[in-house]
C-alpha atoms as a PDB file:
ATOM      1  CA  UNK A   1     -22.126  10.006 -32.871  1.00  0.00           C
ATOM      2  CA  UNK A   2     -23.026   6.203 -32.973  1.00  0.00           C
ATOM      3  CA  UNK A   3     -24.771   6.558 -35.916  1.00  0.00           C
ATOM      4  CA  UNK A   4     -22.735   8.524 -37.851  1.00  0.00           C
ATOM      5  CA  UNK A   5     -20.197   5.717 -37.177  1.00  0.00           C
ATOM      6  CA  UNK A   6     -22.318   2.919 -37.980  1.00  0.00           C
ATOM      7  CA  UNK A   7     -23.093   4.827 -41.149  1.00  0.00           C
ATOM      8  CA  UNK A   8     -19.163   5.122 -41.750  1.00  0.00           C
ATOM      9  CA  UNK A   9     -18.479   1.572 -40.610  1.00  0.00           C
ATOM     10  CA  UNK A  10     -21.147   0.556 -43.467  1.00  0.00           C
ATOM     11  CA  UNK A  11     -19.214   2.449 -45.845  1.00  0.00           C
ATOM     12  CA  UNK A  12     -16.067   0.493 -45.010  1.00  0.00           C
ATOM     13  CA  UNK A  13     -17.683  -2.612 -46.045  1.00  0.00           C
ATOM     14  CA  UNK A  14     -19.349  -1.344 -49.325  1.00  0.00           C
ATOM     15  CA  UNK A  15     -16.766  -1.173 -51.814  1.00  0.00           C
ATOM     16  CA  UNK A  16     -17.708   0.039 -55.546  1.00  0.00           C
ATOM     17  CA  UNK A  17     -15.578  -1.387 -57.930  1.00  0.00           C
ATOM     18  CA  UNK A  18     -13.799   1.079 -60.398  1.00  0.00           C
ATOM     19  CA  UNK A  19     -13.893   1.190 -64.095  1.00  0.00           C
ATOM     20  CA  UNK A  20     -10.234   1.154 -64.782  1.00  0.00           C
ATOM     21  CA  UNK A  21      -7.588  -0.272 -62.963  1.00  0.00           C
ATOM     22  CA  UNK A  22      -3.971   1.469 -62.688  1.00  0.00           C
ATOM     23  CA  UNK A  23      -1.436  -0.794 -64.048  1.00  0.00           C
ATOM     24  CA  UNK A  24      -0.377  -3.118 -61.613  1.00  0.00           C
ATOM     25  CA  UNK A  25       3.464  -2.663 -60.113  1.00  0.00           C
ATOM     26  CA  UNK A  26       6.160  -5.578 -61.048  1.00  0.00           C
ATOM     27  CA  UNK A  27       5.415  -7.800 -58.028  1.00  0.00           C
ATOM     28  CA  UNK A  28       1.970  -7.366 -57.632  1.00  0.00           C
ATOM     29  CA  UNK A  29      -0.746  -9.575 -58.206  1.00  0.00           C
ATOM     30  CA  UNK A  30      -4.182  -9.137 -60.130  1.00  0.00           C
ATOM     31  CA  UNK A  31      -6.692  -9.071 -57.448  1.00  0.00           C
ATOM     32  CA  UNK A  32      -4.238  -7.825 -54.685  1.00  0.00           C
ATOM     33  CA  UNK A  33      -4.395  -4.568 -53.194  1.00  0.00           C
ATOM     34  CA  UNK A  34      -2.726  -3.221 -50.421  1.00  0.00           C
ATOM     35  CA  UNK A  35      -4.016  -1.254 -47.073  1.00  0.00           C
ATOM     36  CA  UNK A  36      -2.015   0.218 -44.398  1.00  0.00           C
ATOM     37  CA  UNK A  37      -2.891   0.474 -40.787  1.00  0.00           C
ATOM     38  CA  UNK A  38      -2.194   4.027 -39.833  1.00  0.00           C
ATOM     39  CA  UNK A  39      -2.088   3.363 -35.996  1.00  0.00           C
ATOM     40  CA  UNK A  40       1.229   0.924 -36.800  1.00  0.00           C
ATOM     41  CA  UNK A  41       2.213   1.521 -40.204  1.00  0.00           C
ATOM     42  CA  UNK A  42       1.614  -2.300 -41.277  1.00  0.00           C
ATOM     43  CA  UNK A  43       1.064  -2.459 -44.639  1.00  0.00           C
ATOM     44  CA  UNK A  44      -1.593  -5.772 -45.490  1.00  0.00           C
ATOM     45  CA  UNK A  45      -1.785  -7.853 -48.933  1.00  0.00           C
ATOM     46  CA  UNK A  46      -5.681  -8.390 -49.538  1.00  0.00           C
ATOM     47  CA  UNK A  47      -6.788 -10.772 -51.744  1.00  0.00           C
ATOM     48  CA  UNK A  48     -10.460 -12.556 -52.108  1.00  0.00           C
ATOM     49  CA  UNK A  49      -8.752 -15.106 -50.119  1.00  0.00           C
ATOM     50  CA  UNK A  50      -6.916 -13.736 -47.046  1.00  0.00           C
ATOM     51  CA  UNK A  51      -5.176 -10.943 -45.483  1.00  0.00           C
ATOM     52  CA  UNK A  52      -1.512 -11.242 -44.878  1.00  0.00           C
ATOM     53  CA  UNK A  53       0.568  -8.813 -43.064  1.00  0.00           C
ATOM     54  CA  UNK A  54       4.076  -7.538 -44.669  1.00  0.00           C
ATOM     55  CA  UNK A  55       6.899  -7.026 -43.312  1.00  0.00           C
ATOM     56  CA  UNK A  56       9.509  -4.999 -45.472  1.00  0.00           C
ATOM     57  CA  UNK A  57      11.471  -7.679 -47.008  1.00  0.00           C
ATOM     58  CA  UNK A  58       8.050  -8.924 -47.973  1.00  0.00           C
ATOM     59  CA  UNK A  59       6.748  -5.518 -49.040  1.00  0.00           C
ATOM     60  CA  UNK A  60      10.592  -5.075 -51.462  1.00  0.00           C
ATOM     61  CA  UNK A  61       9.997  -8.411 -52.922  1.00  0.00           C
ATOM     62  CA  UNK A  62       6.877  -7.245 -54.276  1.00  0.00           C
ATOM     63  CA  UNK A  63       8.175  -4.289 -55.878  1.00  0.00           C
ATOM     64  CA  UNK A  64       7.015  -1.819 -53.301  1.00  0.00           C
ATOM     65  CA  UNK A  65       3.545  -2.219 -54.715  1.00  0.00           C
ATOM     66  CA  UNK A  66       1.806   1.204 -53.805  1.00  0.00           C
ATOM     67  CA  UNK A  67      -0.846   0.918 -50.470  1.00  0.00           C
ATOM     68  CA  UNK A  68      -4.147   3.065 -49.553  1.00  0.00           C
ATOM     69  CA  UNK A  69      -4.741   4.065 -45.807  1.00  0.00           C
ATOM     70  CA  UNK A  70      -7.062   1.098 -44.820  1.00  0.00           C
ATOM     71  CA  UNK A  71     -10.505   2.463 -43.516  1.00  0.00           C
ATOM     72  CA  UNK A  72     -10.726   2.238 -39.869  1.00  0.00           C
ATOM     73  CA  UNK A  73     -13.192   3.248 -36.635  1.00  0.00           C
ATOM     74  CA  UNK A  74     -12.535   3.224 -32.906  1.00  0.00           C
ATOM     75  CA  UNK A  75     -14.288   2.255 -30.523  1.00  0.00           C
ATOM     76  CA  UNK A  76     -14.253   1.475 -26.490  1.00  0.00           C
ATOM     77  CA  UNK A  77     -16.979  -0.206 -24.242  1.00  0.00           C
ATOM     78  CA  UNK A  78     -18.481   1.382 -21.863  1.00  0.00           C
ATOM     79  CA  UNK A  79     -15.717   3.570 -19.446  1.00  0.00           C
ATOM     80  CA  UNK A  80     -13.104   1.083 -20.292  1.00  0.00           C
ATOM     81  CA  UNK A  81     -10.402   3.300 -20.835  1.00  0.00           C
ATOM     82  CA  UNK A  82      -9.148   1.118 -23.894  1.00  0.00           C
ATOM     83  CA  UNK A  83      -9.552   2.317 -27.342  1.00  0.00           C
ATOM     84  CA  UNK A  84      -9.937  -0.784 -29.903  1.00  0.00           C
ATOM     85  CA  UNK A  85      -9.357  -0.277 -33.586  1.00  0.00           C
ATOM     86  CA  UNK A  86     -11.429  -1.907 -35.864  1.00  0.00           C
ATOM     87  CA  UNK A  87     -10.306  -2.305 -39.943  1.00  0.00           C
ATOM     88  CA  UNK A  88     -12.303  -4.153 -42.123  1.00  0.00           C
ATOM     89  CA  UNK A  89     -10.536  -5.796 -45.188  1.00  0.00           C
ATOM     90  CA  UNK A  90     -14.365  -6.216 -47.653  1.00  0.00           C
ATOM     91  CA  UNK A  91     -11.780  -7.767 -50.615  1.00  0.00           C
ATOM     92  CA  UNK A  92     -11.050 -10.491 -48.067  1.00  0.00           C
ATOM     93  CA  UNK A  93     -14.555 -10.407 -45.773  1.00  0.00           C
ATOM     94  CA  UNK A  94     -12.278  -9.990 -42.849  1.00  0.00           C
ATOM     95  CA  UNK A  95     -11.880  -7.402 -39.890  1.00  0.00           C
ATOM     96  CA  UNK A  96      -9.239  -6.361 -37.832  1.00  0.00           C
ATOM     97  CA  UNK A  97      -9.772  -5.558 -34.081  1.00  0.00           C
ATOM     98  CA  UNK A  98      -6.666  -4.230 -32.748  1.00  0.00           C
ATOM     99  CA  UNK A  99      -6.435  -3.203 -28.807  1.00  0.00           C
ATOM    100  CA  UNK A 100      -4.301   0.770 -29.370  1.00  0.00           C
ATOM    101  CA  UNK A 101      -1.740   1.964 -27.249  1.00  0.00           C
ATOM    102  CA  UNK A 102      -1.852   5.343 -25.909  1.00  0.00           C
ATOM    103  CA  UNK A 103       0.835   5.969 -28.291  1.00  0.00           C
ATOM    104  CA  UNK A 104      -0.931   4.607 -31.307  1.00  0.00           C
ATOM    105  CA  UNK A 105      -4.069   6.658 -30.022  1.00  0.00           C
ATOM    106  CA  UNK A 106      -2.113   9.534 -30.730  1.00  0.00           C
ATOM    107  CA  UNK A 107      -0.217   8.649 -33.713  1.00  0.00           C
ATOM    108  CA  UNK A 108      -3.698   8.646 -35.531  1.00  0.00           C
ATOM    109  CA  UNK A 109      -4.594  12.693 -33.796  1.00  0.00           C
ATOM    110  CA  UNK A 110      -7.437  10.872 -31.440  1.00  0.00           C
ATOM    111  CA  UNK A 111      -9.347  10.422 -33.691  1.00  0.00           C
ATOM    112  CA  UNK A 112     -13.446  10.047 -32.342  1.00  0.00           C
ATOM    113  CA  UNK A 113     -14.566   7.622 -30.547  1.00  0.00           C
ATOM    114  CA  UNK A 114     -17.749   5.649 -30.586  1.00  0.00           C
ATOM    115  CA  UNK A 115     -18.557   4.027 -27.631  1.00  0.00           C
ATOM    116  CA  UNK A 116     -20.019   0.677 -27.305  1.00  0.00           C
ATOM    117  CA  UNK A 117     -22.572  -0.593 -24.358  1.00  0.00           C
ATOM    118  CA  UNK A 118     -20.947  -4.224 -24.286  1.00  0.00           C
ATOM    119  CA  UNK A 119     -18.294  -6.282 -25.895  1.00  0.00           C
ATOM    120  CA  UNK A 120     -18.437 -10.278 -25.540  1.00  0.00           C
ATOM    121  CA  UNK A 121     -15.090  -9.972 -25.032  1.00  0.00           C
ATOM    122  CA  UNK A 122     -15.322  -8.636 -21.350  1.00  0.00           C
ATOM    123  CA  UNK A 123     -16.042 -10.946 -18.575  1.00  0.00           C
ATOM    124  CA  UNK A 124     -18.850  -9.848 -16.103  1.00  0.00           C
ATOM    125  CA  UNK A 125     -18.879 -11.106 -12.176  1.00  0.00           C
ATOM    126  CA  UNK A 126     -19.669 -10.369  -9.069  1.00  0.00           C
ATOM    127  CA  UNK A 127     -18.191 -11.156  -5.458  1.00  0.00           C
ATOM    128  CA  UNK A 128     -19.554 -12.503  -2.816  1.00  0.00           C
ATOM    129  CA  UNK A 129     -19.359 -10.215  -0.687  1.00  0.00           C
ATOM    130  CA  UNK A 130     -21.149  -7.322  -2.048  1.00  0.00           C
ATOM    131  CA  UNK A 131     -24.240  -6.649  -5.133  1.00  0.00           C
ATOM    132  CA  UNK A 132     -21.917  -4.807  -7.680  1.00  0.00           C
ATOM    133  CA  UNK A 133     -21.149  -6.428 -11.017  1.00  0.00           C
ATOM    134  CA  UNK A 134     -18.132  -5.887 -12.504  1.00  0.00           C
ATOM    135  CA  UNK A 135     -16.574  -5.681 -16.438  1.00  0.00           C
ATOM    136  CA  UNK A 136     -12.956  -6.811 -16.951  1.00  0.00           C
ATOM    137  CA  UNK A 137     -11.615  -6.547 -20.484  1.00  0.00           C
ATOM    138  CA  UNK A 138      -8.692  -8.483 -22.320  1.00  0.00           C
ATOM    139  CA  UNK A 139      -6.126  -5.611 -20.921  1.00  0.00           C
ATOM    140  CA  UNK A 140      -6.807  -6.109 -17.550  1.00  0.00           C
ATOM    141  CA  UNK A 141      -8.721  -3.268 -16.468  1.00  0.00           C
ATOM    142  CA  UNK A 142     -11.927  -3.259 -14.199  1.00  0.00           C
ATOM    143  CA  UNK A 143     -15.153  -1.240 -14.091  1.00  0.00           C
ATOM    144  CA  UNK A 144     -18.224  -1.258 -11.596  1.00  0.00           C
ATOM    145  CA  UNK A 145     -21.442  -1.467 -14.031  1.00  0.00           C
ATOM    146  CA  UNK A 146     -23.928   0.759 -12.970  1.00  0.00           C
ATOM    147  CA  UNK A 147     -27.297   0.079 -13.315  1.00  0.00           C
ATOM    148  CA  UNK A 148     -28.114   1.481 -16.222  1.00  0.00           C
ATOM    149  CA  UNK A 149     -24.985   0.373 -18.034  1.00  0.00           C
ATOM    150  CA  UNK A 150     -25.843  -2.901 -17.440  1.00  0.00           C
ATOM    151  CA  UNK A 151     -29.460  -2.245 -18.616  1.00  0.00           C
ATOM    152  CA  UNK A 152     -28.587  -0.775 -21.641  1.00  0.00           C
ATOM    153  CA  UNK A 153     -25.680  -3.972 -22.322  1.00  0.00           C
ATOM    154  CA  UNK A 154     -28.824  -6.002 -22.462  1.00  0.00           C
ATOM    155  CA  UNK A 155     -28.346  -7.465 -19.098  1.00  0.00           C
ATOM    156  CA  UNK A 156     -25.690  -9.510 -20.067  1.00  0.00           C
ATOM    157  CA  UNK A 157     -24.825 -13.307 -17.940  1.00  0.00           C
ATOM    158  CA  UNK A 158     -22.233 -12.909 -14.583  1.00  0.00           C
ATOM    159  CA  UNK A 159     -20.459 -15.294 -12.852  1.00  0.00           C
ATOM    160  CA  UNK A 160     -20.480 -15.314  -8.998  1.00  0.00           C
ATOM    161  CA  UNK A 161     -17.044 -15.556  -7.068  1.00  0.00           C
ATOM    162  CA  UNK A 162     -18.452 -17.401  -4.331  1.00  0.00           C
ATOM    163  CA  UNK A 163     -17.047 -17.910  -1.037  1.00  0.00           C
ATOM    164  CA  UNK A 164     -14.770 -15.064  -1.631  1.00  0.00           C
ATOM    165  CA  UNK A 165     -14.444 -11.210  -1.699  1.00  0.00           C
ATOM    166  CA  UNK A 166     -13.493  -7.962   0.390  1.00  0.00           C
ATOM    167  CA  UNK A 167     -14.422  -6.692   3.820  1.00  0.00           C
ATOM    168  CA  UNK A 168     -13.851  -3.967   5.928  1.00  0.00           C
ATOM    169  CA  UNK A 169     -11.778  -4.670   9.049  1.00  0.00           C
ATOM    170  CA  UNK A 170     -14.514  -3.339  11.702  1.00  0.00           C
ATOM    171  CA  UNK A 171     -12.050  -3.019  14.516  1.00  0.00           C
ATOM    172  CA  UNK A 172      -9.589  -0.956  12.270  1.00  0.00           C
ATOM    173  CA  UNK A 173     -10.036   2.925  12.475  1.00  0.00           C
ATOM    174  CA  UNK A 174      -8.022   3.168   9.355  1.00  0.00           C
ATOM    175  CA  UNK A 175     -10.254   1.434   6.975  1.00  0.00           C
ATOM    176  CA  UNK A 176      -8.410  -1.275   6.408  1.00  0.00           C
ATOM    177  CA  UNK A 177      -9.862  -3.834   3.920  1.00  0.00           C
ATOM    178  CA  UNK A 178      -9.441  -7.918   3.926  1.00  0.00           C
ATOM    179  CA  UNK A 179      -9.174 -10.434   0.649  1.00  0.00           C
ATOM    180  CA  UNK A 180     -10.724 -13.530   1.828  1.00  0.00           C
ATOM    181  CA  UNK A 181     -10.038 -16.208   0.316  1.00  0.00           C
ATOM    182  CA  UNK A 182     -12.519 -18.536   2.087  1.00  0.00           C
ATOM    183  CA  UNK A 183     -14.921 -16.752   3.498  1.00  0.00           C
ATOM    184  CA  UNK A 184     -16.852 -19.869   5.187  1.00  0.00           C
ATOM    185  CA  UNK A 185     -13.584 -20.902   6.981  1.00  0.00           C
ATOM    186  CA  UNK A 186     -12.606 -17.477   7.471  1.00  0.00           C
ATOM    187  CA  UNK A 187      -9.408 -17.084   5.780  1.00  0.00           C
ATOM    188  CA  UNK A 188      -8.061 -14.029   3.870  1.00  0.00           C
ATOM    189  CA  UNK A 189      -5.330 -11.190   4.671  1.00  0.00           C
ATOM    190  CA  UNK A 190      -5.233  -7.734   4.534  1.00  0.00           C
ATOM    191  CA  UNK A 191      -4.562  -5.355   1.655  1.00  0.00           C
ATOM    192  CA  UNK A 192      -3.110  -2.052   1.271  1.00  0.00           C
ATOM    193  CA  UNK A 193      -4.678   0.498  -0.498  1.00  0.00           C
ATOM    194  CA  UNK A 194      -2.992  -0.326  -4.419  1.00  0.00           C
ATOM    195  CA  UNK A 195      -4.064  -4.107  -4.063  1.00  0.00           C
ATOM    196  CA  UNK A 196      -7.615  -3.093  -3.027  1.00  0.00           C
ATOM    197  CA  UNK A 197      -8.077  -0.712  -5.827  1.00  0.00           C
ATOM    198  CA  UNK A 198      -6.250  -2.913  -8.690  1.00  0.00           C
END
């Protein structure tokens, strides 16, 4: 599936040029065309020098100059649960990456995803408490890498959180689990089961 999305990203950026133009409507402008993002219905002016997003005053102004669904693939990193669109503008040599909603997810039919190994977006750490290294992205969300995730993200840089992490309270037959805050002076308090797993 990656490949065949590569293959499609590739054609996203190649764009031929045709051999006759339509007539261009009242307020448009030679070189401008316009692309709409289907997940949120924004339409874009591209030019050779930027992309500028409309909103409908803008978009009457000019006429209501006529738009093309804007080429876009989807991707997510690893088991990150969130789906990132990606829209490339080649008139302007410019990309979108856009972070969906559930809502715009679905707005588009789910459309398939390709999935990434790594993004240099996500921060990777560890705690000092324990070996596993962890992926956060921009939304918030947390993975464990296994091994072979973090092989295959090329082994990618993590920062350690030292003098802090999670324990399990020994003398508690519930399975209670401590934050510490500062583990060499021994400070932390205990968390309930949503904390721990957030």
């Amino acid at each position: 599936m990656g490949t065949r999305l590569g293959t499609a990203m590739i054609g996203v950026v190649i764009v031929a040029g045709a051999l006759m133009a339509p007539p261009l409507p009242a307020g448009a402008v030679a070189g401008t065309e316009y692309l709409r993002t289907a997940y949120d219905g924004t339409i874009y002016e591209v030019t050779s020098s930027g992309v500028t997003p409309l909103t409908w005053d803008g978009w009457a102004e000019r006429d209501f100059p006529a738009w093309r669904t804007a080429e876009t693939v989807y991707h997510r990193t690893l088991t990150l649960p969130t789906v990132t669109a990606l829209t490339a503008f080649p008139r302007a040599r410019q990309e979108l990456r856009r972070a969906l909603t559930w809502s715009q997810y679905a707005s588009v039919g789910f459309p398939a995803v390709w999935t990434a190994p790594w993004d240099e977006s996500l921060t990777a750490y560890k705690w000092a408490t324990g070996p596993e290294i962890f992926a956060r992205d921009r939304q918030g969300d947390v993975i464990v890498l296994t091994a072979l995730q973090w092989q295959a993200a090329g082994y990618p840089a993590f920062a350690t959180r030292e003098n802090r992490g999670f324990v399990r309270l020994s003398w508690d037959e519930s399975g209670g689990i401590a934050y510490m805050c500062d583990l060499s002076g021994g400070r932390g308090a205990r968390l309930t089961y949503d904390q721990w797993r957030s």
